[in-house]
Protein backbone atom coordinates (compact mmCIF):
# COMPACT_ATOMS: atom_id res chain seq x y z
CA UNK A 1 216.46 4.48 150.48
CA UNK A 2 213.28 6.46 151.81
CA UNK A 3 212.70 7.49 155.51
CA UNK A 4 209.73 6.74 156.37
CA UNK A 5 207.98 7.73 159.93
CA UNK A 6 211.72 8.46 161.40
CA UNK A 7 213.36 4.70 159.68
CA UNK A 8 215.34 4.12 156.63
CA UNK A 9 213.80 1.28 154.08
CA UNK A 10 215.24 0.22 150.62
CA UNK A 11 212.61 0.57 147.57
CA UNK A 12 214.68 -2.44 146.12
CA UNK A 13 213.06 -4.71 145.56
CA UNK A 14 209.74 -3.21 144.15
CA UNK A 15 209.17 -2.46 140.61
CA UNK A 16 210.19 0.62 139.13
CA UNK A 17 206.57 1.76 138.49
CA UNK A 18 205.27 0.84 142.30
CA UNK A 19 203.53 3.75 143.73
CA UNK A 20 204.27 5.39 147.72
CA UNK A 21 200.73 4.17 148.39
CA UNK A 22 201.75 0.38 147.37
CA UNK A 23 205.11 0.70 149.31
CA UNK A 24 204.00 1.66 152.32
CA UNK A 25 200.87 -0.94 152.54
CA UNK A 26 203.53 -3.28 151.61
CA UNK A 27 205.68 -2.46 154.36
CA UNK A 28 202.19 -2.88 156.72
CA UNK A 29 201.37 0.89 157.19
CA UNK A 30 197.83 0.14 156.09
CA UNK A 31 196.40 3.54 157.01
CA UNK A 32 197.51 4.78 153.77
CA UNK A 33 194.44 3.75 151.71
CA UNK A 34 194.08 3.34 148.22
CA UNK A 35 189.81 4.97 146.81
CA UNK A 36 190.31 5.80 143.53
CA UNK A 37 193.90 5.55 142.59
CA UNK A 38 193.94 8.50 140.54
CA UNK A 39 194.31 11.07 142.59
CA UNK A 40 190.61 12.55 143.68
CA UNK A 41 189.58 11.12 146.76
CA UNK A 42 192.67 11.80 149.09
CA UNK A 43 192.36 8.50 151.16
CA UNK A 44 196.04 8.16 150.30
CA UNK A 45 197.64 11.16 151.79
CA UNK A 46 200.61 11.90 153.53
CA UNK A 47 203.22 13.84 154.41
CA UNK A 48 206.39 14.33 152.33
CA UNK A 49 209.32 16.95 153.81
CA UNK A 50 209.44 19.57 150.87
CA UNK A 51 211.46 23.45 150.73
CA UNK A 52 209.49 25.45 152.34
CA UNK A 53 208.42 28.82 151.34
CA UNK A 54 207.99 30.38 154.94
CA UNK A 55 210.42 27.98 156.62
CA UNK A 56 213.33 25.65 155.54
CA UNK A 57 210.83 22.56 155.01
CA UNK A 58 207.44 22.35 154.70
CA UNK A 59 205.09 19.26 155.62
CA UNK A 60 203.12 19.14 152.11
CA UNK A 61 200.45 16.30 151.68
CA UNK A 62 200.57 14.49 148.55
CA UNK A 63 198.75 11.60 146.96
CA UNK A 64 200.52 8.50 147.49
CA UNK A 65 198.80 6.44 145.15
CA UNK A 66 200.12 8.74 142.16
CA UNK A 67 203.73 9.26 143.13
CA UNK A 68 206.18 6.35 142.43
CA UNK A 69 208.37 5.24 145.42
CA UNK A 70 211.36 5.76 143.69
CA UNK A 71 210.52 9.76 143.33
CA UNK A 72 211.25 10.08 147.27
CA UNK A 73 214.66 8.36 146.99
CA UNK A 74 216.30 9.69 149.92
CA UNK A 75 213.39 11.71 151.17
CA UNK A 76 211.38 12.14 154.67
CA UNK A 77 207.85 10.48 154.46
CA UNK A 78 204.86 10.63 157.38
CA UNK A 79 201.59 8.45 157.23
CA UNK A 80 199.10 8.75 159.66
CA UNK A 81 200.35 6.19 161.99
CA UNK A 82 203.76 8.75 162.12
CA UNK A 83 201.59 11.37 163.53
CA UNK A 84 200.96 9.81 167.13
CA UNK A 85 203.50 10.20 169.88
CA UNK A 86 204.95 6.84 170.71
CA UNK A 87 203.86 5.31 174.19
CA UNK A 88 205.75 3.98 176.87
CA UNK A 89 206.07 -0.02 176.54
CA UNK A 90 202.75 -1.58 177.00
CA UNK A 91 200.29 2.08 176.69
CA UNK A 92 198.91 3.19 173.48
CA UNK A 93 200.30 5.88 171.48
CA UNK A 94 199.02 9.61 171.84
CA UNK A 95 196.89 11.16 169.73
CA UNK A 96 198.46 13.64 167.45
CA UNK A 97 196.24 16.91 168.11
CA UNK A 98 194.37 16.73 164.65
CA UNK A 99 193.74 12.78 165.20
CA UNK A 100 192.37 13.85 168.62
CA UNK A 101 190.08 16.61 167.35
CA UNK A 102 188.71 14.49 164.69
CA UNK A 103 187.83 11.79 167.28
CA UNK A 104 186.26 14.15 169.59
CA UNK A 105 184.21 16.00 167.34
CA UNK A 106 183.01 12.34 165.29
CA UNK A 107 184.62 12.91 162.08
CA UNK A 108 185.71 9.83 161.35
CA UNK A 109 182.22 7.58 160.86
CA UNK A 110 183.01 3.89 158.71
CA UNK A 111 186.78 5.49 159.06
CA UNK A 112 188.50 4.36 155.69
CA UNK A 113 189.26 8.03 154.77
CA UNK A 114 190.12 8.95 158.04
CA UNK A 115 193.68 8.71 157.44
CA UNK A 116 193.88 10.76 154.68
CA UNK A 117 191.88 13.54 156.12
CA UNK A 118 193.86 13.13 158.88
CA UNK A 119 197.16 13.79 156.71
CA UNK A 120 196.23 16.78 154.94
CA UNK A 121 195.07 18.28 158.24
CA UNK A 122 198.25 17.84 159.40
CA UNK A 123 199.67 19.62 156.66
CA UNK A 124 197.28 22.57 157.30
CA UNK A 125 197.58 22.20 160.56
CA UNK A 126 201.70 22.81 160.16
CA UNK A 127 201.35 26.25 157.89
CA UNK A 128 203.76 28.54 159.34
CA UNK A 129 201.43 31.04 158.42
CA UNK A 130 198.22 29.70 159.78
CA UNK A 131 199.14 29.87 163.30
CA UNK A 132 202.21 32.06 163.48
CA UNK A 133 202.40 32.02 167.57
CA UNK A 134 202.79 28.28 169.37
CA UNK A 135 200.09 27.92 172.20
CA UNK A 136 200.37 26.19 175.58
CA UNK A 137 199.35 22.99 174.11
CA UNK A 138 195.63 22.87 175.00
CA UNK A 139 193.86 22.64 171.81
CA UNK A 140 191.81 26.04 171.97
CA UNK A 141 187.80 26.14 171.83
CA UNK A 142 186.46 27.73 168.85
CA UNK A 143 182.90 28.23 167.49
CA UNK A 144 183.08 25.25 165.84
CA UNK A 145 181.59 23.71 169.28
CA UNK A 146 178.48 25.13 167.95
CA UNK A 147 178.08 22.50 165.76
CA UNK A 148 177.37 24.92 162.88
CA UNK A 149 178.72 24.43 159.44
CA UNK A 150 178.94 23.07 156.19
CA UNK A 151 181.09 20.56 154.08
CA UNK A 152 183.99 21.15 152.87
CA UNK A 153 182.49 20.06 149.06
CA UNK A 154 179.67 21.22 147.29
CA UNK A 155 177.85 20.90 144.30
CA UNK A 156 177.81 24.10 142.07
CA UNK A 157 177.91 24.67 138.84
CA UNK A 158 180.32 27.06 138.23
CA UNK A 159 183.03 29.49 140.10
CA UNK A 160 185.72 31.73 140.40
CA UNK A 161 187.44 30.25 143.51
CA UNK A 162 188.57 32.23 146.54
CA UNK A 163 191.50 31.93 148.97
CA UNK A 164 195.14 31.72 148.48
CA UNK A 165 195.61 29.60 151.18
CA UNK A 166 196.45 32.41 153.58
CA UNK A 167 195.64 34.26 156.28
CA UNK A 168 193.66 34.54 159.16
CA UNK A 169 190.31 35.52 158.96
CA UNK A 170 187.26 33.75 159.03
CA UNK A 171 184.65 32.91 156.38
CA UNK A 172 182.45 29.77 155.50
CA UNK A 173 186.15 28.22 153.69
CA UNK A 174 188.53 29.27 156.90
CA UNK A 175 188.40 28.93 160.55
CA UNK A 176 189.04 31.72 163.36
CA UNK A 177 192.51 29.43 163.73
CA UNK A 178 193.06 30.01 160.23
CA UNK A 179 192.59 26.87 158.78
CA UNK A 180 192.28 26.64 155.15
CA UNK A 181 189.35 24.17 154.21
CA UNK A 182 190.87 24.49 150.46
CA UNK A 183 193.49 22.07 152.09
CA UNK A 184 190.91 19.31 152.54
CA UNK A 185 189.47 19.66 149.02
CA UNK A 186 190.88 16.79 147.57
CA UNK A 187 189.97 14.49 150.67
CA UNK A 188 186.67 13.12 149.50
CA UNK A 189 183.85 11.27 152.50
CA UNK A 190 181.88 8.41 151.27
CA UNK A 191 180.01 8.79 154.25
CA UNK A 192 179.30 12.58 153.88
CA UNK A 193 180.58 13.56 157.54
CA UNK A 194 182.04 16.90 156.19
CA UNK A 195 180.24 19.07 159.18
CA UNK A 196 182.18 17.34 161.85
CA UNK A 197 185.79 16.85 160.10
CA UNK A 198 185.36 20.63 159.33
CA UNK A 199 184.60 21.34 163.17
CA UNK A 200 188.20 19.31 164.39
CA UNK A 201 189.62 21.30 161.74
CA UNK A 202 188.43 24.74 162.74
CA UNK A 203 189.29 23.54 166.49
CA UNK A 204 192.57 22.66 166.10
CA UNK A 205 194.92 24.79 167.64
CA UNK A 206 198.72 25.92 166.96
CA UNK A 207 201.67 23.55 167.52
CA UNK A 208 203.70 23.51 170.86
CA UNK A 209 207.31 23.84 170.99
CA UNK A 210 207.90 20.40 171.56
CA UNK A 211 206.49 19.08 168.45
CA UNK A 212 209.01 17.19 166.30
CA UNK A 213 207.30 17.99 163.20
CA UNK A 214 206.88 21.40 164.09
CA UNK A 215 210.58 21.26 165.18
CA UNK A 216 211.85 19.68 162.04
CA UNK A 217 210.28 22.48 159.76
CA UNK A 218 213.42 24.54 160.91
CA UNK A 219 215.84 22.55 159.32
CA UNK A 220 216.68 22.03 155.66
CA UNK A 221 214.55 18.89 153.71
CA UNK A 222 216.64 15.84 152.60
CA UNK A 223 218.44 16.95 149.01
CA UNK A 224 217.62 15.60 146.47
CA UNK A 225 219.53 12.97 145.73
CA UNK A 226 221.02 11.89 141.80
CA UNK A 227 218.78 7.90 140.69
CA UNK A 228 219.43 5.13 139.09
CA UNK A 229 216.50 2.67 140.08
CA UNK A 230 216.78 -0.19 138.27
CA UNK A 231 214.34 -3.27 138.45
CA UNK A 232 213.82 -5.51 136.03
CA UNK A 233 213.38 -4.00 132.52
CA UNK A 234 212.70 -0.51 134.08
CA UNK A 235 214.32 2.26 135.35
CA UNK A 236 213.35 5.12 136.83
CA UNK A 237 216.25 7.95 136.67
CA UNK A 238 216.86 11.42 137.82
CA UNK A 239 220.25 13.17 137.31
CA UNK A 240 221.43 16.26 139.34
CA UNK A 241 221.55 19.27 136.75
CA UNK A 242 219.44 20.31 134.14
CA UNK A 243 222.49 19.79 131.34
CA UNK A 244 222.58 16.55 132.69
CA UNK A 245 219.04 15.64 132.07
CA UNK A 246 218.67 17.06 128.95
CA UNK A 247 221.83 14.82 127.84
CA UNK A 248 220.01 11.91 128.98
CA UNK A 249 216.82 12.66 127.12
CA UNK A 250 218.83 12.68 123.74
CA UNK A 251 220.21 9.53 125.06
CA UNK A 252 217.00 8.22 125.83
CA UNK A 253 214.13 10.29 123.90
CA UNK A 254 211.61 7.23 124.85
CA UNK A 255 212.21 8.00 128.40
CA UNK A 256 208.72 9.34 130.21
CA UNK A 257 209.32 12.86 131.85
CA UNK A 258 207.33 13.33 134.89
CA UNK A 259 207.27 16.26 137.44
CA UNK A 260 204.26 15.69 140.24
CA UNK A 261 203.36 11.95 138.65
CA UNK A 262 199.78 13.95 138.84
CA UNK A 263 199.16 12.65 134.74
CA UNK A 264 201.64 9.53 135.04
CA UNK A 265 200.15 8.12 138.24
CA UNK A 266 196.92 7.64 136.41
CA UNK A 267 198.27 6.46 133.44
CA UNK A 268 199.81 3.54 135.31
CA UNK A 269 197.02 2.88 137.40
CA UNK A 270 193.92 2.96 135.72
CA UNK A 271 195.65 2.40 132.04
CA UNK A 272 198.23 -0.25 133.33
CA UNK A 273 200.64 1.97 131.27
CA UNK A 274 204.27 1.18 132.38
CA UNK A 275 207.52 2.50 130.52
CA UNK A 276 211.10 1.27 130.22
CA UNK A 277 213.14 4.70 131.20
CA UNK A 278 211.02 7.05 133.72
CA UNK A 279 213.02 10.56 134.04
CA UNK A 280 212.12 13.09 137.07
CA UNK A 281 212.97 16.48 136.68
CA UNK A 282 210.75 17.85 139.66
CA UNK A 283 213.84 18.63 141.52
CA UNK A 284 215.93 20.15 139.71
CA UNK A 285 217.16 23.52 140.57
CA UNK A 286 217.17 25.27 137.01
CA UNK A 287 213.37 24.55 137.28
CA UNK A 288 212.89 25.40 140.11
CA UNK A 289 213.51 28.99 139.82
CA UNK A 290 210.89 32.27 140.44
CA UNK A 291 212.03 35.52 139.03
CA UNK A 292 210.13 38.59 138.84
CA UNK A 293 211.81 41.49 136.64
CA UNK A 294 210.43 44.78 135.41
CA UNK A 295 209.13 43.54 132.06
CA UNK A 296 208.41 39.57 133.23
CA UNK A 297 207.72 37.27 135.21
CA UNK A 298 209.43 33.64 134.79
CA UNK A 299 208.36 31.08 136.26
CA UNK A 300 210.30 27.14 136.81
CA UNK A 301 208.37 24.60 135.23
CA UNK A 302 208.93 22.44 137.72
CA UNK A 303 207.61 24.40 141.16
CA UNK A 304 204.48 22.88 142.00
CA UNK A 305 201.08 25.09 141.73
CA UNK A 306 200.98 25.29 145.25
CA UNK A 307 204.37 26.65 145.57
CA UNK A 308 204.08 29.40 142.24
CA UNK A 309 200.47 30.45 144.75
CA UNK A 310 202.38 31.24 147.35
CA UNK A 311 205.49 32.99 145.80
CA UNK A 312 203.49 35.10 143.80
CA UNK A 313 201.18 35.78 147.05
CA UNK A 314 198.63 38.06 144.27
CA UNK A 315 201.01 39.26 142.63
CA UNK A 316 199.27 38.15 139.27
CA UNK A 317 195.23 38.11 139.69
CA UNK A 318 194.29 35.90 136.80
CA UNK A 319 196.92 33.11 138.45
CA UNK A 320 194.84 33.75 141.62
CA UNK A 321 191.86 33.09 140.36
CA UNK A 322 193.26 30.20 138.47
CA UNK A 323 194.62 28.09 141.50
CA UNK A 324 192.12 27.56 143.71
CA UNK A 325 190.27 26.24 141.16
CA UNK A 326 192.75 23.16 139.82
CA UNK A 327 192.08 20.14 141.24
CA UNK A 328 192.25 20.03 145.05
CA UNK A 329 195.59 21.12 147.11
CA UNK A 330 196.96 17.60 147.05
CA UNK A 331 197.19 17.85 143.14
CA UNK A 332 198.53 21.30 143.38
CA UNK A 333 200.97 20.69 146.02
CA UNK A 334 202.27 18.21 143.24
CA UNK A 335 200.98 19.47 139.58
CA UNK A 336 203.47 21.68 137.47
CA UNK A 337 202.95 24.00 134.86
CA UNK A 338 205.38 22.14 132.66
CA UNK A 339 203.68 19.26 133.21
CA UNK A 340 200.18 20.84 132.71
CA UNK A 341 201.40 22.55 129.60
CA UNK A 342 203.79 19.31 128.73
CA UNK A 343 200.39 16.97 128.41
CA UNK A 344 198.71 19.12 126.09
CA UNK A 345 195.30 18.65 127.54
CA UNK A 346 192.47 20.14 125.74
CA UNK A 347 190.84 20.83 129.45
CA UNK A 348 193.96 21.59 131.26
CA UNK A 349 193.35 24.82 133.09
CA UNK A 350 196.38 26.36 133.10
CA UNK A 351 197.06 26.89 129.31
CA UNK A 352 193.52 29.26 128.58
CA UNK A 353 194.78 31.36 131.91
CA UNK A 354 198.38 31.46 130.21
CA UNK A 355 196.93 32.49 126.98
CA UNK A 356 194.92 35.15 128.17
CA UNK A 357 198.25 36.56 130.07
CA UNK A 358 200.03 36.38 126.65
CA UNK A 359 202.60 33.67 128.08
CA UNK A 360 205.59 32.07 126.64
CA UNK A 361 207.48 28.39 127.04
CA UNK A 362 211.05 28.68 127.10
CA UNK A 363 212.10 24.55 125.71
CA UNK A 364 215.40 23.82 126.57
CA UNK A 365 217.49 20.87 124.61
CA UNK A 366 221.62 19.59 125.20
CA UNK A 367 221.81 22.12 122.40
CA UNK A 368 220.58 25.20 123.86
CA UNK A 369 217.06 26.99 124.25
CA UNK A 370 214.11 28.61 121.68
CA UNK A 371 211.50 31.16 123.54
CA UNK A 372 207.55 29.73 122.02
CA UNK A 373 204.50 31.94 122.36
CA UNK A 374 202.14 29.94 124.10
CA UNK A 375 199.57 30.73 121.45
CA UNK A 376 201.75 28.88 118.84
CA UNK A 377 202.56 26.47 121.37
CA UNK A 378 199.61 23.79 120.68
CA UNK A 379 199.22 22.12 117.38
CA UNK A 380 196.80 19.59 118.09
CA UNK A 381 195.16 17.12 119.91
CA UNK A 382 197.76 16.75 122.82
CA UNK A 383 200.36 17.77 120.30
CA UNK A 384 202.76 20.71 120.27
CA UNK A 385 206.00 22.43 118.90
CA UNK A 386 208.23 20.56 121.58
CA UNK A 387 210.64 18.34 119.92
CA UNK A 388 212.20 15.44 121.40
CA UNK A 389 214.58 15.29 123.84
CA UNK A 390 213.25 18.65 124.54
CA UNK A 391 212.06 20.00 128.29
CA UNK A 392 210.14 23.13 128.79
CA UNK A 393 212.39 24.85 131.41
CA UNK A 394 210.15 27.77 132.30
CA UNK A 395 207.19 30.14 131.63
CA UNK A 396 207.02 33.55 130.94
CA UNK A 397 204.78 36.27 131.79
CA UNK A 398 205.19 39.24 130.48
CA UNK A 399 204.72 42.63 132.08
CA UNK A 400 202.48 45.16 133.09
CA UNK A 401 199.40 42.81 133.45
CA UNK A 402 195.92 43.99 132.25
CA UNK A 403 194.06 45.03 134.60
CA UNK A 404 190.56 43.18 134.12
CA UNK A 405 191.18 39.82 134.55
CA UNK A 406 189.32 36.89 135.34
CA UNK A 407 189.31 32.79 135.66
CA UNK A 408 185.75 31.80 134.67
CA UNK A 409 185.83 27.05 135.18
CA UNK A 410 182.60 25.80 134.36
CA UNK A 411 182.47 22.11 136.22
CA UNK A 412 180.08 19.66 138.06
CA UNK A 413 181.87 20.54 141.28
CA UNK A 414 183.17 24.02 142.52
CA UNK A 415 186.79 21.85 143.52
CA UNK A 416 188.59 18.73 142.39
CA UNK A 417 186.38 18.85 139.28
CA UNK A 418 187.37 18.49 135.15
CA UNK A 419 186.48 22.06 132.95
CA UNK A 420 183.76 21.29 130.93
CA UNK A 421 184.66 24.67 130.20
CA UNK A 422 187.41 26.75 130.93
CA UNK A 423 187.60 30.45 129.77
CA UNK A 424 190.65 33.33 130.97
CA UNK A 425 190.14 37.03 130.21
CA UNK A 426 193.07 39.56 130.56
CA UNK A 427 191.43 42.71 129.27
CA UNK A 428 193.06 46.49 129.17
CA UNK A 429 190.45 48.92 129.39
CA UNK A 430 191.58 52.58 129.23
CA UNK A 431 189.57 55.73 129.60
CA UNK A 432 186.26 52.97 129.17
CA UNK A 433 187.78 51.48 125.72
CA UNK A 434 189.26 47.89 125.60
CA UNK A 435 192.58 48.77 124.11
CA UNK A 436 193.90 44.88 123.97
CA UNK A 437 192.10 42.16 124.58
CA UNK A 438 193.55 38.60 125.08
CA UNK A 439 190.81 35.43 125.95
CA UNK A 440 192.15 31.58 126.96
CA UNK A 441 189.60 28.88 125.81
CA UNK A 442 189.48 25.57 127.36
CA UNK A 443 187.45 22.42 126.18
CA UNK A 444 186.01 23.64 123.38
CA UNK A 445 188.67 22.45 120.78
CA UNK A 446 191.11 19.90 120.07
CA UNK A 447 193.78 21.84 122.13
CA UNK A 448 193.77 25.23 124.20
CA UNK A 449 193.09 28.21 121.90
CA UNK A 450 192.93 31.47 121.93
CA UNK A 451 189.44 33.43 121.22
CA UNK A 452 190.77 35.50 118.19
CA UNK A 453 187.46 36.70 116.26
CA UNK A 454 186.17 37.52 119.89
CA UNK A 455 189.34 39.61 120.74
CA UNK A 456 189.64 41.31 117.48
CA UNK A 457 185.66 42.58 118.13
CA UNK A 458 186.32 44.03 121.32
CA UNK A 459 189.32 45.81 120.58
CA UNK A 460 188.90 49.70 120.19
CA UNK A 461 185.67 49.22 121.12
CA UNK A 462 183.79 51.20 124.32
CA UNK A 463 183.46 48.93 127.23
CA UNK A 464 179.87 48.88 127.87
CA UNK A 465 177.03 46.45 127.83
CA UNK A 466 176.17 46.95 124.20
CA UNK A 467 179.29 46.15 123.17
CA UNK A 468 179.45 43.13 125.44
CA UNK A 469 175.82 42.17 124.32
CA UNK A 470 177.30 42.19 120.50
CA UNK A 471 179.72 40.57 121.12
CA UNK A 472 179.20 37.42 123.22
CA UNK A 473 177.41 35.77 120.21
CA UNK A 474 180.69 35.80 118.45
CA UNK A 475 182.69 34.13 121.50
CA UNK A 476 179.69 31.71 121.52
CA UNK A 477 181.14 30.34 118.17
CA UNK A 478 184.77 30.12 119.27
CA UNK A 479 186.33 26.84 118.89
CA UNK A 480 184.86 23.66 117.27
CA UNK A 481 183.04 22.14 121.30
CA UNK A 482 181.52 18.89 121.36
CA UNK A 483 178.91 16.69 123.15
CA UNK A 484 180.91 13.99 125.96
CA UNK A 485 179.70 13.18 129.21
CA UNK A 486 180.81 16.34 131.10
CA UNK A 487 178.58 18.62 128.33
CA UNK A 488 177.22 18.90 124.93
CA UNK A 489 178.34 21.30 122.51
CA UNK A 490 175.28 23.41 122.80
CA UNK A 491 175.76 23.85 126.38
CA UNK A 492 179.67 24.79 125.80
CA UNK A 493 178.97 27.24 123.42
CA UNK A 494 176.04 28.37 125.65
CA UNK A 495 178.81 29.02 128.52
CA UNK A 496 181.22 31.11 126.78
CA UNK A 497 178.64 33.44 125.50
CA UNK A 498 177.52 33.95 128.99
CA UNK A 499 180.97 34.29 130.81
CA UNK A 500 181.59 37.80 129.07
CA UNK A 501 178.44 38.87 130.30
CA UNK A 502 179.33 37.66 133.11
CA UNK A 503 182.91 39.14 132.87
CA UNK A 504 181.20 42.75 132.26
CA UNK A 505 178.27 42.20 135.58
CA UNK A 506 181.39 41.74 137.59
CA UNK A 507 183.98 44.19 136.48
CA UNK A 508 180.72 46.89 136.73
CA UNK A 509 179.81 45.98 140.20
CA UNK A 510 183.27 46.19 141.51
CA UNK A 511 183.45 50.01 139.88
CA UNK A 512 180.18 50.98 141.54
CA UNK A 513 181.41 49.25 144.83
């Protein structure tokens, strides 16, 4: 059972692979709209009742046409036609505030992402911590009346994100109400009408006191609740402890683990994959955990990016550099570093920022658990050390942190974008000589590597431009990088070399700033 827009509805009877996004157009809520099906356009967002980090619940916006139906057993759902405030019999429903501001300011133009945009607003638009103090209920006037802007997506080559999502200030990526245009990144217009969709969202004010879905952020989300979906030949499982699971996996080491669906969704959509035993883990509490001691920092495999962002609030630079950079906010509110780390992507960007900060995987079987360094981790093309039947429980990051640190993604787009290249530096530099040195690589071999002739030439040397000049040759011939469609090898290697130059230009202007 799912509650969708305030009403119970069964899942039975739809398959065990059917996706929110085919459920709910199913069921006639044909707002939800279905771009891509992979997960990069957004026209499939809505709102799913999650812990909050702030508050008891948060409304997070996810991408329905990646997340199977029966992942929200007994959870709280909202689509864009949940939003409005029923009518009195025979008068149309009102506006929710974000659907009003987007049809006064003309952001919606042919209107088939409208819905999604609308969604994810929402979300952003329900941040305790965007507008911490409820208004009268008149929308409030902002400079976005100027009709100034730009869109929330750009074309540059490369970046090294900004934003945590937080905060109030105001900047070409957040509005004087302290919206967060990072929220729309995954929300793609075929039309281009970014200008006016980023005016409602910059007008937009703070939630009244009567809101329900402002009102229902103070109570608890909908537990999760223990699975057994069975259609057909499939079944789609999810038990209620982490011994539970990992009994089930030896039962069942076919079974397909998913967290977010971020990698699965795709898989069944565009590949027309489909598997006989689906197992979630993205609830369950042993991965769900965020402890920071004085020598570590572990962290659950299975809290989603956007919840690790906001727990560790800065608290590791390199990870803050890292996030706003992966995918959009819709994947993050859903990715995982298990799952990230679990797929064993060559241009995943988690594992070169994880190398770089010297992480481990703790894997966890019905037999007990083994601590991996990260760096022995990956043994090959999407292959690694985990065994079957085995989960990796959490990550580890060990303490102090070095102190220069930086996320350099080289991609088409500055969000919601594929590395061509990926590079993480976590450099100690003391009394102007690089004591350790530890560099990520991403999309430049087989699997995510670590730069090891590169490090091994800047340790014990001075920190200085002529070392940094002698050196980037060598990180140009890191890894074994070849020509697809995002790059050619030439251009790879080309991009490495010039990130620690570009490493050492930016650690040098932030000493004489």
């Amino acid at each position: 059972m799912i509650t969708v827009n305030g009403k119970e509805a069964p899942i039975s009877p739809a398959p065990a692979h059917t996706t929110v996004l085919d459920f709910l157009r199913e069921r006639g809520l044909t707002g939800t709209k279905e771009g891509c099906a992979e997960g990069e356009c957004g026209a499939c967002s809505v709102l799913v009742a999650r812990p909050g980090v702030d508050k008891p619940t948060d409304w997070v916006a996810v991408n329905a046409c990646l997340v199977p139906v029966a992942a929200l057993d007994g959870q709280e759902v909202v689509t864009s036609e949940g939003l409005a405030t029923p009518g009195e019999p025979g008068t149309p429903d009102a506006l929710h505030p974000v659907q009003r501001e987007m049809a006064a300011r003309g952001g919606s133009q042919c209107g088939y992402c409208t819905p999604g945009f609308v969604c994810s607003m929402a979300a952003e638009y329900y941040r305790p911590d965007r507008c911490p103090h409820p208004t009268s209920g008149t929308e409030t006037e902002t400079e976005a009346d100027s009709g100034t802007g730009t869109g929330t997506g750009t074309d540059s080559g490369t970046g090294t994100g900004t934003g945590t999502g937080t905060g109030t200030g105001t900047d070409s990526e957040h509005g004087p109400n302290g919206f967060d245009l990072h929220a729309l990144s995954g929300n793609l217009c075929r039309c281009t009408g970014y200008r006016p969709i980023r005016d409602a969202a910059f007008a937009v004010g703070a939630p009244t006191e009567d809101d329900p879905l402002a009102q229902r952020r103070e109570q608890a989300p909908p537990a999760p609740v223990a699975t057994a979906y069975v259609q057909d030949d499939s079944v789609f499982l999810r038990r209620s402890s982490l011994a539970e699971t990992l009994r089930l996996l030896r039962e069942r080491p076919d079974a397909v683990v998913v967290a977010g669906s971020t990698d699965w969704g795709v898989e069944v959509n565009i590949r027309s994959r489909r598997a006989g035993c689906v197992v979630a883990v993205d609830r369950l509490p042993e991965l769900r955990e965020l402890r920071v001691e004085s020598d570590v920092i572990e962290i659950g495999a299975a809290l989603t990016l956007t919840e690790i962002e906001r727990r560790l609030d800065g608290r590791v630079p390199l990870l803050a550099e890292l996030f706003p950079q992966f995918a959009s906010r819709l994947i993050r509110n859903g990715a995982t570093l298990g799952g990230n780390l679990g797929t064993g992507s060559p241009i995943g960007d988690s594992p070169p920022a994880l190398l770089a900060l010297d992480a481990s995987v703790v894997l966890a079987d019905a037999d007990g658990e083994r601590e991996v360094p990260l760096s022995d981790y990956f043994t090959g093309y999407r292959q690694s050390v985990r065994r079957p039947g085995e989960l990796i429980r959490a990550v580890r990051v060990p303490l102090p942190l070095a102190p220069v640190a930086a996320f350099h993604k080289i991609a088409k787009r500055r969000f919601d974008d594929i590395s061509s290249v990926a590079v993480a530096f976590a450099l100690d530099v003391e009394d102007g000589i690089v004591r350790t040195a530890r560099i990520g690589l991403g999309g430049v071999a087989a699997a995510p590597i670590r730069a090891l002739a590169t490090e091994a030439a800047l340790e014990g040397r001075p920190w200085t431009a002529e070392t940094v000049e002698a050196v980037a040759p060598v990180l140009r011939d890191e890894g074994t990088p070849m020509d697809d469609h995002r790059a050619s090898a030439a251009y790879r290697s080309a991009m490495l070399g010039q990130s620690l130059l570009k490493l050492y230009a930016r650690t040098t202007e932030a000493v004489s700033s």
